[in-house]
PDB file of N, CA and C in Angstrom:
ATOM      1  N   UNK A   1     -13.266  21.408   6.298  1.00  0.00           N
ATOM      2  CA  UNK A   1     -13.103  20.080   5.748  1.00  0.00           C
ATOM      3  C   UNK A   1     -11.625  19.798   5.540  1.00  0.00           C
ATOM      4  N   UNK A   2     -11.134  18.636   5.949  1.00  0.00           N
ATOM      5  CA  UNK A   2      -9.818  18.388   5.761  1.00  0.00           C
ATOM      6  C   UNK A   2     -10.211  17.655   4.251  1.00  0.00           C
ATOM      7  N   UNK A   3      -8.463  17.679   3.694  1.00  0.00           N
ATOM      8  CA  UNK A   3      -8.515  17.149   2.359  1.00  0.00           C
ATOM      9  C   UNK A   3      -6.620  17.738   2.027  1.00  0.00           C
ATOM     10  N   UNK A   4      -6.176  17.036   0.808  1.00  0.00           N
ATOM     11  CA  UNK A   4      -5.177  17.194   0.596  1.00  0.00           C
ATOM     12  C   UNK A   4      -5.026  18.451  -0.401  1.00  0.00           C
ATOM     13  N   UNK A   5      -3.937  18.982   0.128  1.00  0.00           N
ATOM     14  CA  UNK A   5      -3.925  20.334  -0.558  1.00  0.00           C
ATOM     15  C   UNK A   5      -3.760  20.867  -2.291  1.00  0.00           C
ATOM     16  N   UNK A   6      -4.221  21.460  -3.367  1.00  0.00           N
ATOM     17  CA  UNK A   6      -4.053  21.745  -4.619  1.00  0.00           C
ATOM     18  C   UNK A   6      -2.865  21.294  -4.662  1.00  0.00           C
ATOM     19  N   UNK A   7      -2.627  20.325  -5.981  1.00  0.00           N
ATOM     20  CA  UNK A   7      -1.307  19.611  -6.526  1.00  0.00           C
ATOM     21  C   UNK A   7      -1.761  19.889  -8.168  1.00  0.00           C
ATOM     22  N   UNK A   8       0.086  20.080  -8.155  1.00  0.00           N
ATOM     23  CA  UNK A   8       0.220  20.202  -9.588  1.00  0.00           C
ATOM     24  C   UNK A   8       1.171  19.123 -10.530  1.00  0.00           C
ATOM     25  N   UNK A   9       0.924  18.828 -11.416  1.00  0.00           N
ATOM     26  CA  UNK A   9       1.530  17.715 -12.260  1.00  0.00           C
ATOM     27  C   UNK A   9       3.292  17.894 -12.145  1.00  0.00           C
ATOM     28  N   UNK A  10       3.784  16.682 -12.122  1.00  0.00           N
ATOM     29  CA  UNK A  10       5.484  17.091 -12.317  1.00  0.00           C
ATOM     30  C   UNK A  10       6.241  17.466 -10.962  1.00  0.00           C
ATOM     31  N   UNK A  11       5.338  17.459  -9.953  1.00  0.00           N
ATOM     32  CA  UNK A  11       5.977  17.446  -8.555  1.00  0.00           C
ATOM     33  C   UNK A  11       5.862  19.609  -8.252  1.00  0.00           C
ATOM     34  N   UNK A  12       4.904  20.100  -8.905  1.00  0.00           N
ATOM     35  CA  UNK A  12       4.973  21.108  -8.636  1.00  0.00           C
ATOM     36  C   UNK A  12       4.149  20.969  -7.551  1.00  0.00           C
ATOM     37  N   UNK A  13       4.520  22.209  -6.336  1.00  0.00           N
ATOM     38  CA  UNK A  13       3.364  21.952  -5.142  1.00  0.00           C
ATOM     39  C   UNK A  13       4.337  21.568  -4.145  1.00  0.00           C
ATOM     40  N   UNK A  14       5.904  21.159  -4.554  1.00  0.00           N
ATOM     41  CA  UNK A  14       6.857  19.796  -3.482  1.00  0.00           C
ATOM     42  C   UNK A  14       7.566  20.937  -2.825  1.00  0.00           C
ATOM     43  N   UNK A  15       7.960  22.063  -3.236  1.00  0.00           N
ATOM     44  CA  UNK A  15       8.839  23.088  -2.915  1.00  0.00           C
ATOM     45  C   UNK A  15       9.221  22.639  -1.433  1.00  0.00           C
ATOM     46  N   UNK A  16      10.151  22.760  -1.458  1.00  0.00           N
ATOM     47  CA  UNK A  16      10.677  22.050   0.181  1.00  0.00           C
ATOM     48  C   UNK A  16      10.756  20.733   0.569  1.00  0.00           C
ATOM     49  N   UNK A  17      10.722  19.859  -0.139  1.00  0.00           N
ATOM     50  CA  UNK A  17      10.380  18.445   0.017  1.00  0.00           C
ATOM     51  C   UNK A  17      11.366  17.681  -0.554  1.00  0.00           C
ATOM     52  N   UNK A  18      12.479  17.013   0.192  1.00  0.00           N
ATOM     53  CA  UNK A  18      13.363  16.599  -0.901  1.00  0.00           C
ATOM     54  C   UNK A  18      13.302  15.405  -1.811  1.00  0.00           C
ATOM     55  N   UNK A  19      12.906  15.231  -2.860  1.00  0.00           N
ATOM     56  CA  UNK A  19      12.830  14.453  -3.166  1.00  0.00           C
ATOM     57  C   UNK A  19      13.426  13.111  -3.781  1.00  0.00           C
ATOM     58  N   UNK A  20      15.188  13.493  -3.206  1.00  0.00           N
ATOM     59  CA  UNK A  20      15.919  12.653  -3.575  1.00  0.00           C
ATOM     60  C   UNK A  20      15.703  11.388  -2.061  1.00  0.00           C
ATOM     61  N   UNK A  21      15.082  11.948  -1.152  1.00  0.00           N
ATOM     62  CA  UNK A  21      15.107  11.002  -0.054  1.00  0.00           C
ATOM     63  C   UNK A  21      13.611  10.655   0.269  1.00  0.00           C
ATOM     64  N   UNK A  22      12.449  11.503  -0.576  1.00  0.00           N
ATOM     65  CA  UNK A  22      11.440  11.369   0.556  1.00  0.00           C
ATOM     66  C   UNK A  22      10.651  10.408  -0.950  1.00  0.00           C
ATOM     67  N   UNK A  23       9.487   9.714  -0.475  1.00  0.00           N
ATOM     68  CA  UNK A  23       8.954   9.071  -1.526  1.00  0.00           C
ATOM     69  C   UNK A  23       7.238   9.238  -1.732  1.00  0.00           C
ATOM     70  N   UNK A  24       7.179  10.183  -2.617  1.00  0.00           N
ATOM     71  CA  UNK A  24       5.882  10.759  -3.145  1.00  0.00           C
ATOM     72  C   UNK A  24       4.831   9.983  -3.378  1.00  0.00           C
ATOM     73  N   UNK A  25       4.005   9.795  -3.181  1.00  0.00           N
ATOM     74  CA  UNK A  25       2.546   8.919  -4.204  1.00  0.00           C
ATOM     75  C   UNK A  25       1.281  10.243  -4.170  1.00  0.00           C
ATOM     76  N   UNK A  26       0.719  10.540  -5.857  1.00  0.00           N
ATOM     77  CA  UNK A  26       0.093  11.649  -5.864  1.00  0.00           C
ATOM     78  C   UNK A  26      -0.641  11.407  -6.989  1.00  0.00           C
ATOM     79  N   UNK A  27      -1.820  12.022  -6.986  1.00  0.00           N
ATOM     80  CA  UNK A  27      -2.783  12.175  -8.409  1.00  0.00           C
ATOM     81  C   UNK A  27      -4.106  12.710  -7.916  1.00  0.00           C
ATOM     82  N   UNK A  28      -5.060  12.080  -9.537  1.00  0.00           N
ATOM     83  CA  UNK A  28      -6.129  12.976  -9.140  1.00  0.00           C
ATOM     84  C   UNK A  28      -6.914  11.328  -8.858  1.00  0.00           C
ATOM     85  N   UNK A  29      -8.847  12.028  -8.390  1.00  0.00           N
ATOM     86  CA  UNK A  29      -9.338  10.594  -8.271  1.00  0.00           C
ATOM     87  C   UNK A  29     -10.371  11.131  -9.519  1.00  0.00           C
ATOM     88  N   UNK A  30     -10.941  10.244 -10.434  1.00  0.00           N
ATOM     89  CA  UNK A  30     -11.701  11.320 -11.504  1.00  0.00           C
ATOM     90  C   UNK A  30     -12.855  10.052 -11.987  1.00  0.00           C
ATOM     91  N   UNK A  31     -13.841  10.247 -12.041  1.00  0.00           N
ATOM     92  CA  UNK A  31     -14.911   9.606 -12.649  1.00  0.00           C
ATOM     93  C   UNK A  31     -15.539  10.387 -13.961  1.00  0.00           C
ATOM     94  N   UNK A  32     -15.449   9.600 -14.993  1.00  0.00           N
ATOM     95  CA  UNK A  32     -15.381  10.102 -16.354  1.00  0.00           C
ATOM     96  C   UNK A  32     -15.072  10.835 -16.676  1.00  0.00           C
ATOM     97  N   UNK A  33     -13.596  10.869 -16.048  1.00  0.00           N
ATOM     98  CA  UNK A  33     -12.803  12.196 -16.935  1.00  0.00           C
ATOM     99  C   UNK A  33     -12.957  13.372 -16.079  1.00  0.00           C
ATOM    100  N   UNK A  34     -13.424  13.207 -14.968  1.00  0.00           N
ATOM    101  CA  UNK A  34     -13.936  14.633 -14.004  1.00  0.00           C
ATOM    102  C   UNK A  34     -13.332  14.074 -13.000  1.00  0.00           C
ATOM    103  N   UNK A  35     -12.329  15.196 -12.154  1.00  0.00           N
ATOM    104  CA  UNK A  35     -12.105  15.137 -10.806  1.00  0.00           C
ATOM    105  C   UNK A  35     -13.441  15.239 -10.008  1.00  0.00           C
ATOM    106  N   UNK A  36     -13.225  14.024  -8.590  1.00  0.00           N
ATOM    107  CA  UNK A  36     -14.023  13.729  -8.033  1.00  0.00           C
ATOM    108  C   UNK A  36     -13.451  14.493  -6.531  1.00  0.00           C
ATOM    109  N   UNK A  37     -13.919  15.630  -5.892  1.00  0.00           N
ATOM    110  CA  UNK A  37     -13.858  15.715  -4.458  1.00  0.00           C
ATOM    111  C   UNK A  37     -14.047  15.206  -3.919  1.00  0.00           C
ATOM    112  N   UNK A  38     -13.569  15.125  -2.521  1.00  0.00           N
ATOM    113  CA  UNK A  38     -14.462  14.493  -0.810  1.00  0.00           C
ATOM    114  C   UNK A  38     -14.206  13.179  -1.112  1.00  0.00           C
ATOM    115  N   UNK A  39     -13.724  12.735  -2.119  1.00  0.00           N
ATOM    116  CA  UNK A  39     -13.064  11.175  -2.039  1.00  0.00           C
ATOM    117  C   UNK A  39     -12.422  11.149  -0.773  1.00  0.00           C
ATOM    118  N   UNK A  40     -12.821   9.510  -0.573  1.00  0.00           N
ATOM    119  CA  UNK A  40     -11.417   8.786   0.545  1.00  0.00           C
ATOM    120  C   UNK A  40     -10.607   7.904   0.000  1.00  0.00           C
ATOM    121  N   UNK A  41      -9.232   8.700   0.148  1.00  0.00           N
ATOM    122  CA  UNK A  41      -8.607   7.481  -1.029  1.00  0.00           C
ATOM    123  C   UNK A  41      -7.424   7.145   0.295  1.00  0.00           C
ATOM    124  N   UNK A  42      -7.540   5.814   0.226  1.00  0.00           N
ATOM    125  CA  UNK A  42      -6.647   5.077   0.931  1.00  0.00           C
ATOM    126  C   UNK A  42      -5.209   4.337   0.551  1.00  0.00           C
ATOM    127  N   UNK A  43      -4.092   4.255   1.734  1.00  0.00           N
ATOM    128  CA  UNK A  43      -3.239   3.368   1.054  1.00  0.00           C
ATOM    129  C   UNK A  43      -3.023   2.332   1.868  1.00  0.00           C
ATOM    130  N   UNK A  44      -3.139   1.392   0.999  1.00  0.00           N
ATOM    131  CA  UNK A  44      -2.647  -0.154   1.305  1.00  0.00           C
ATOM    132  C   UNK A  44      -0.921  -0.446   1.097  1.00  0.00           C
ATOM    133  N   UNK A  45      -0.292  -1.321   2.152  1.00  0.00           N
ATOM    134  CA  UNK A  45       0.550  -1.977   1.677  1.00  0.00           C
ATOM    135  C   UNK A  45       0.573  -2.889   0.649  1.00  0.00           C
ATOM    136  N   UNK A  46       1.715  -3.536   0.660  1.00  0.00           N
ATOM    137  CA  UNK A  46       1.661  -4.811  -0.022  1.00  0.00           C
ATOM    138  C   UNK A  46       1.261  -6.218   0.552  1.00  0.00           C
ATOM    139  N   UNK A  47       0.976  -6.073   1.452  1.00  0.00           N
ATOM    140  CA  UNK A  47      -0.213  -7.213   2.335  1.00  0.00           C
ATOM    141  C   UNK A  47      -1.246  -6.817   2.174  1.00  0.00           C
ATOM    142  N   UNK A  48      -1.694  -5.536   1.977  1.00  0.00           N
ATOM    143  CA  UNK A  48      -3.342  -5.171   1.913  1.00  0.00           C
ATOM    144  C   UNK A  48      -3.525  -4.577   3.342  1.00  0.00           C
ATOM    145  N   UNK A  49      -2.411  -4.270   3.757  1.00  0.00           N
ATOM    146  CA  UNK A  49      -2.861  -3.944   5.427  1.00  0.00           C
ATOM    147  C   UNK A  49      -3.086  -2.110   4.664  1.00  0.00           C
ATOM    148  N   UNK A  50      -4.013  -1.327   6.007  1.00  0.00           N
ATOM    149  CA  UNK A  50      -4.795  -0.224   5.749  1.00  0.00           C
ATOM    150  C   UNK A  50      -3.382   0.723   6.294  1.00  0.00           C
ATOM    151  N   UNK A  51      -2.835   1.586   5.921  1.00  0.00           N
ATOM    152  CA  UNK A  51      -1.697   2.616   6.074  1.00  0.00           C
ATOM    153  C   UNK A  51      -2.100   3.942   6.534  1.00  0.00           C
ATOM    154  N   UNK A  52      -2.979   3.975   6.016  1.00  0.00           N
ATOM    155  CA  UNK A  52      -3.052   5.997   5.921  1.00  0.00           C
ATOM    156  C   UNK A  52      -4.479   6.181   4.716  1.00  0.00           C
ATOM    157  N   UNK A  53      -4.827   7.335   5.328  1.00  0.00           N
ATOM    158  CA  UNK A  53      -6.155   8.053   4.501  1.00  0.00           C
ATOM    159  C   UNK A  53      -6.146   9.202   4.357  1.00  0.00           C
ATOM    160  N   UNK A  54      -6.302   9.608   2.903  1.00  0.00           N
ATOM    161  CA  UNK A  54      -6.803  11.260   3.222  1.00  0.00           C
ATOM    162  C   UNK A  54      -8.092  11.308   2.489  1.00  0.00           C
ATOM    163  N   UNK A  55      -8.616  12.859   2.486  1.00  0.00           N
ATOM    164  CA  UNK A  55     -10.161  12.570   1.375  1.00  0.00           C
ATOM    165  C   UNK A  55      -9.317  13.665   0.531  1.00  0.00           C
ATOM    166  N   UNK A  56      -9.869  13.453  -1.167  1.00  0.00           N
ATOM    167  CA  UNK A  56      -9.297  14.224  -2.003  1.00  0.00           C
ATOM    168  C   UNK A  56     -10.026  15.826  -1.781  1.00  0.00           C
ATOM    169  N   UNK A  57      -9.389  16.629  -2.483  1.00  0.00           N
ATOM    170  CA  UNK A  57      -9.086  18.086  -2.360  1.00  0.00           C
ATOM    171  C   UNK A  57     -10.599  18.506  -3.353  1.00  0.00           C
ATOM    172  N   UNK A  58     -10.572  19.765  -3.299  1.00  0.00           N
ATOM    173  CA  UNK A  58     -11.317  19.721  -4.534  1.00  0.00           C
ATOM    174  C   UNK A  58     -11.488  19.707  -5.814  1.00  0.00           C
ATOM    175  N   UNK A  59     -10.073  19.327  -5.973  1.00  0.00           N
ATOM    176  CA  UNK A  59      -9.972  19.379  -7.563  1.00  0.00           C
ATOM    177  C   UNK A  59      -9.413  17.925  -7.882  1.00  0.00           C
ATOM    178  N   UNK A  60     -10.208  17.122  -6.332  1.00  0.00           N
ATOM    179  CA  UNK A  60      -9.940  15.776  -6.663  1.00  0.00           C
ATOM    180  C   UNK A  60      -8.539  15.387  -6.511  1.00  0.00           C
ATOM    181  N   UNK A  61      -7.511  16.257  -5.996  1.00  0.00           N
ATOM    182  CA  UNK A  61      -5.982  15.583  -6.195  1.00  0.00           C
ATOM    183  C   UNK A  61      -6.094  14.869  -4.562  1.00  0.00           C
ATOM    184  N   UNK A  62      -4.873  13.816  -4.689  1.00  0.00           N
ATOM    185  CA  UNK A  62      -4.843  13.514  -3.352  1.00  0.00           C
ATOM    186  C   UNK A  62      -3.263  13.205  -3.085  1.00  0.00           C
ATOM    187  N   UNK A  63      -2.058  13.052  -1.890  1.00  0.00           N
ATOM    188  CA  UNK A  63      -1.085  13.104  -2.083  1.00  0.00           C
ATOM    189  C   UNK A  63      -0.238  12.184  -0.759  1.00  0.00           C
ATOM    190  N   UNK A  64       0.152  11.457  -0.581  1.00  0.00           N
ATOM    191  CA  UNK A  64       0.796  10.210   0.350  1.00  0.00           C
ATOM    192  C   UNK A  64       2.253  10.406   0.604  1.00  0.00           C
ATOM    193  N   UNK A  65       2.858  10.529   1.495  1.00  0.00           N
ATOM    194  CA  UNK A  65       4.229  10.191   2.002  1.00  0.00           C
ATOM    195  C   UNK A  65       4.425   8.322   2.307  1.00  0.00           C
ATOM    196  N   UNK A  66       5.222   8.345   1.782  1.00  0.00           N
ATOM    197  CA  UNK A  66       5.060   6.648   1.735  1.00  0.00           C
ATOM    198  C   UNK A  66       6.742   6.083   1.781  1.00  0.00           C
ATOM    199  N   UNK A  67       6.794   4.670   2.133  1.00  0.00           N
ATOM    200  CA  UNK A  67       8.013   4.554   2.074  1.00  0.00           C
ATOM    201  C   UNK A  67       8.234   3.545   0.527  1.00  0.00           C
ATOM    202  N   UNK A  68       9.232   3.391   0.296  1.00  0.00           N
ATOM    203  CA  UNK A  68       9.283   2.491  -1.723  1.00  0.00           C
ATOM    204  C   UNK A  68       8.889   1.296  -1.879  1.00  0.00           C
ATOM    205  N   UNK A  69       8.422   0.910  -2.267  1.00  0.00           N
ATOM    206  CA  UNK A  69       7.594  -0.266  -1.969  1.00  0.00           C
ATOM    207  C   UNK A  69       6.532  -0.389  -3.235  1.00  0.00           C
ATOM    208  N   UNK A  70       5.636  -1.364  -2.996  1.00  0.00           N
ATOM    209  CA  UNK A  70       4.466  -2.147  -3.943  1.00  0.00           C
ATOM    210  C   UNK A  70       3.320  -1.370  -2.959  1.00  0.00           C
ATOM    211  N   UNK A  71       2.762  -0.689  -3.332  1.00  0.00           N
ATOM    212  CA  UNK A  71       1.074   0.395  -2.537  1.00  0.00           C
ATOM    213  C   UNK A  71       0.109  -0.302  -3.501  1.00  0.00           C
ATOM    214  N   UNK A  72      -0.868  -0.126  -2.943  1.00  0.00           N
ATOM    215  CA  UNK A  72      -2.585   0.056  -3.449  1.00  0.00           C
ATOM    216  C   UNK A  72      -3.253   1.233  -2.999  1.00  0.00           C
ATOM    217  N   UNK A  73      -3.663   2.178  -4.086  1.00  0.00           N
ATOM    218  CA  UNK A  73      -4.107   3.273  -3.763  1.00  0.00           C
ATOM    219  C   UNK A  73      -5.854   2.534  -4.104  1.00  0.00           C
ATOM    220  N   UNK A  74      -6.978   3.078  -3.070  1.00  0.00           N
ATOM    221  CA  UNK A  74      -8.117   2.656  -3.118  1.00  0.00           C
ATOM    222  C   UNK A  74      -9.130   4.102  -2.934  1.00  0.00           C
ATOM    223  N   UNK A  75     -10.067   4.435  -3.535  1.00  0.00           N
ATOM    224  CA  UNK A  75     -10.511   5.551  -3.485  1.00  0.00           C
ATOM    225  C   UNK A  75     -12.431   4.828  -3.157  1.00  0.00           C
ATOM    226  N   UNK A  76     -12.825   5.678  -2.099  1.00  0.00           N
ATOM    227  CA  UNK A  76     -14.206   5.700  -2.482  1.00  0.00           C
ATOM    228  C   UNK A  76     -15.452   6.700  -1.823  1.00  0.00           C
ATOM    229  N   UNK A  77     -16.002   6.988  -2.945  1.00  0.00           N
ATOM    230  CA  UNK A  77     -16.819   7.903  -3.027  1.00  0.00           C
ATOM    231  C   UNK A  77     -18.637   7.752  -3.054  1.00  0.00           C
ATOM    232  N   UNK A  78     -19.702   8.611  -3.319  1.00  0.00           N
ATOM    233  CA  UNK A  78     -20.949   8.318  -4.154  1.00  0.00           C
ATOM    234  C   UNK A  78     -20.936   8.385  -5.441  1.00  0.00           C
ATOM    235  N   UNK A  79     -19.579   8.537  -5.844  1.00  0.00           N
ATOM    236  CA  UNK A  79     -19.947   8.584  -7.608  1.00  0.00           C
ATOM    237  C   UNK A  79     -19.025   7.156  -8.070  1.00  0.00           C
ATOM    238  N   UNK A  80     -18.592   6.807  -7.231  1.00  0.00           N
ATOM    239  CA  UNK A  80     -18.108   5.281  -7.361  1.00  0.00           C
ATOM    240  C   UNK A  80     -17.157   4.625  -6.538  1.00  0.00           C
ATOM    241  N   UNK A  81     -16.482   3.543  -7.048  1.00  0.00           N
ATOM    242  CA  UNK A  81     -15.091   3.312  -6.208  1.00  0.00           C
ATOM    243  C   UNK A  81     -14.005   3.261  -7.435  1.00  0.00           C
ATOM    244  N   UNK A  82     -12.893   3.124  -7.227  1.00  0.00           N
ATOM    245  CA  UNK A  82     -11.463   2.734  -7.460  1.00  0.00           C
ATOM    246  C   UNK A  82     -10.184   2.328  -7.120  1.00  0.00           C
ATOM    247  N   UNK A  83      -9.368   1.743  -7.590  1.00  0.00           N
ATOM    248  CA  UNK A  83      -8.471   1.010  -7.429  1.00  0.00           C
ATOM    249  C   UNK A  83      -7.180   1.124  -7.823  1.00  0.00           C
ATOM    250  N   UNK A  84      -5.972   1.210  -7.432  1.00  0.00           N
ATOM    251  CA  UNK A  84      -5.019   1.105  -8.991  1.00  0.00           C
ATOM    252  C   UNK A  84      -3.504   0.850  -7.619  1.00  0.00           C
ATOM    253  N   UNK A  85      -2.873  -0.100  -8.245  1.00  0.00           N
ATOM    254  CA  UNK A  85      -1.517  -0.550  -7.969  1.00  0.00           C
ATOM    255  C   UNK A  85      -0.084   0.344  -8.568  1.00  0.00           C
ATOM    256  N   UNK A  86       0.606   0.662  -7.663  1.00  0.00           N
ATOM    257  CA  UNK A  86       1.939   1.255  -7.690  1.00  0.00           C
ATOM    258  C   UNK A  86       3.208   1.074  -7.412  1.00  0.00           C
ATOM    259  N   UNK A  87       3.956   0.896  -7.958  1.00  0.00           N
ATOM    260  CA  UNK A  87       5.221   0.575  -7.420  1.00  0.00           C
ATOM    261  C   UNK A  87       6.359   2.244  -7.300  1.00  0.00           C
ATOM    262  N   UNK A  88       6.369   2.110  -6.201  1.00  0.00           N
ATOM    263  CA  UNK A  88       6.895   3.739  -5.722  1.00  0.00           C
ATOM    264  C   UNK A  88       8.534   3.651  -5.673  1.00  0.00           C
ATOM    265  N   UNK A  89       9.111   4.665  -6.521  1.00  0.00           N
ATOM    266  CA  UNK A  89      10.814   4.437  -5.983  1.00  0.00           C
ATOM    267  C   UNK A  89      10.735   5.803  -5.377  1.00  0.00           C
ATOM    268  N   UNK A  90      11.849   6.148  -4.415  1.00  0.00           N
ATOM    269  CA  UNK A  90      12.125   7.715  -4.382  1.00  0.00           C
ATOM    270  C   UNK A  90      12.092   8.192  -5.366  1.00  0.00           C
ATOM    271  N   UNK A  91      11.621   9.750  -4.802  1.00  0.00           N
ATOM    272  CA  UNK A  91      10.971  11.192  -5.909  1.00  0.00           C
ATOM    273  C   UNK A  91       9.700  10.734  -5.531  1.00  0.00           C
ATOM    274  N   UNK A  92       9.128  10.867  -6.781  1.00  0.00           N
ATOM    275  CA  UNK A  92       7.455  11.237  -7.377  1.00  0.00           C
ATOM    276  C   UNK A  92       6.923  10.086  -7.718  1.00  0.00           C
ATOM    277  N   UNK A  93       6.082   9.495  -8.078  1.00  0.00           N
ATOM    278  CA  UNK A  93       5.192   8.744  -7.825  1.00  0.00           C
ATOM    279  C   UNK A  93       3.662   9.564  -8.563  1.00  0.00           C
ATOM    280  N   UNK A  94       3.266   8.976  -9.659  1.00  0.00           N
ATOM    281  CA  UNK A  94       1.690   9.883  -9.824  1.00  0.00           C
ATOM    282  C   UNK A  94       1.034   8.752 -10.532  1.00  0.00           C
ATOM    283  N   UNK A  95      -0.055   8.782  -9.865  1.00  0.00           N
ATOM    284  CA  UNK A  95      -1.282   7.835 -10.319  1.00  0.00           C
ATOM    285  C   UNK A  95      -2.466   8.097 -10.167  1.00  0.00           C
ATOM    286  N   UNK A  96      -3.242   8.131 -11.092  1.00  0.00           N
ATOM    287  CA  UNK A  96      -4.586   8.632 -11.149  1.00  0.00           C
ATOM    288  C   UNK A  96      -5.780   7.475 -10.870  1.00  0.00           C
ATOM    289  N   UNK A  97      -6.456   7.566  -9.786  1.00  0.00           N
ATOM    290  CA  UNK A  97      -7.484   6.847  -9.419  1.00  0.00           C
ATOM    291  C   UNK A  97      -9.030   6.729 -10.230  1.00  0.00           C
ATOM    292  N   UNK A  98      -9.005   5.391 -11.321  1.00  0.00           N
ATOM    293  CA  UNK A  98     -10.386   5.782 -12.190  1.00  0.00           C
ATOM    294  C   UNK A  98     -11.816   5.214 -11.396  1.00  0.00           C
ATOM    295  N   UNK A  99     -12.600   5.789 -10.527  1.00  0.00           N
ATOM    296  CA  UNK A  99     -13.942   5.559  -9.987  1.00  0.00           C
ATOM    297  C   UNK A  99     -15.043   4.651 -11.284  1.00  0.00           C
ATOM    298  N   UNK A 100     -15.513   3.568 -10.765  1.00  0.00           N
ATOM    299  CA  UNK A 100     -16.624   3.184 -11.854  1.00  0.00           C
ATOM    300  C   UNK A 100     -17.883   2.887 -10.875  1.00  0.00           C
TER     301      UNK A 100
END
């Protein structure tokens, strides 16, 4: 199964990644408080146009190379969907996707 690899809070996990140039978007996807696996969480531009997909990991994290900009991260699963807006500068970027 593909999926994005174990991430840790604070940009741990980046080792090699520079993050003064490259621009992160990362979190978990979690329905009541529980990471949700096998999510598909998607990113949108700022038109709403479709960018890139991964499905979350199993501990629910999921993680985007992106350029700085206004994103829509969109997640969806059987235990729900979600939504949530970002504004990304270089570095890190973390936002947690809430499923209802």
């Amino acid at each position: 199964m593909c999926g994005a690899p174990a991430q840790k809070a604070n940009g741990a996990g980046l080792e090699g990644v520079d993050l003064k140039t490259q621009t992160v978007i990362q979190g978990v996807v979690e329905s009541d408080g529980a990471p949700v696996p096998a999510a598909y969480v998607r990113l949108l531009d700022a038109t709403g146009e479709f960018t890139a997909e991964v499905v979350s990991s199993a501990t629910g994290d999921y993680r985007f190379f992106a350029a700085p900009g206004a994103w829509t991260l969109r997640a969806l699963s059987p235990a729900g969907r979600g939504q949530t807006a970002v504004i990304a500068e270089r570095g890190l970027t973390e936002a947690a996707i809430a499923l209802s």
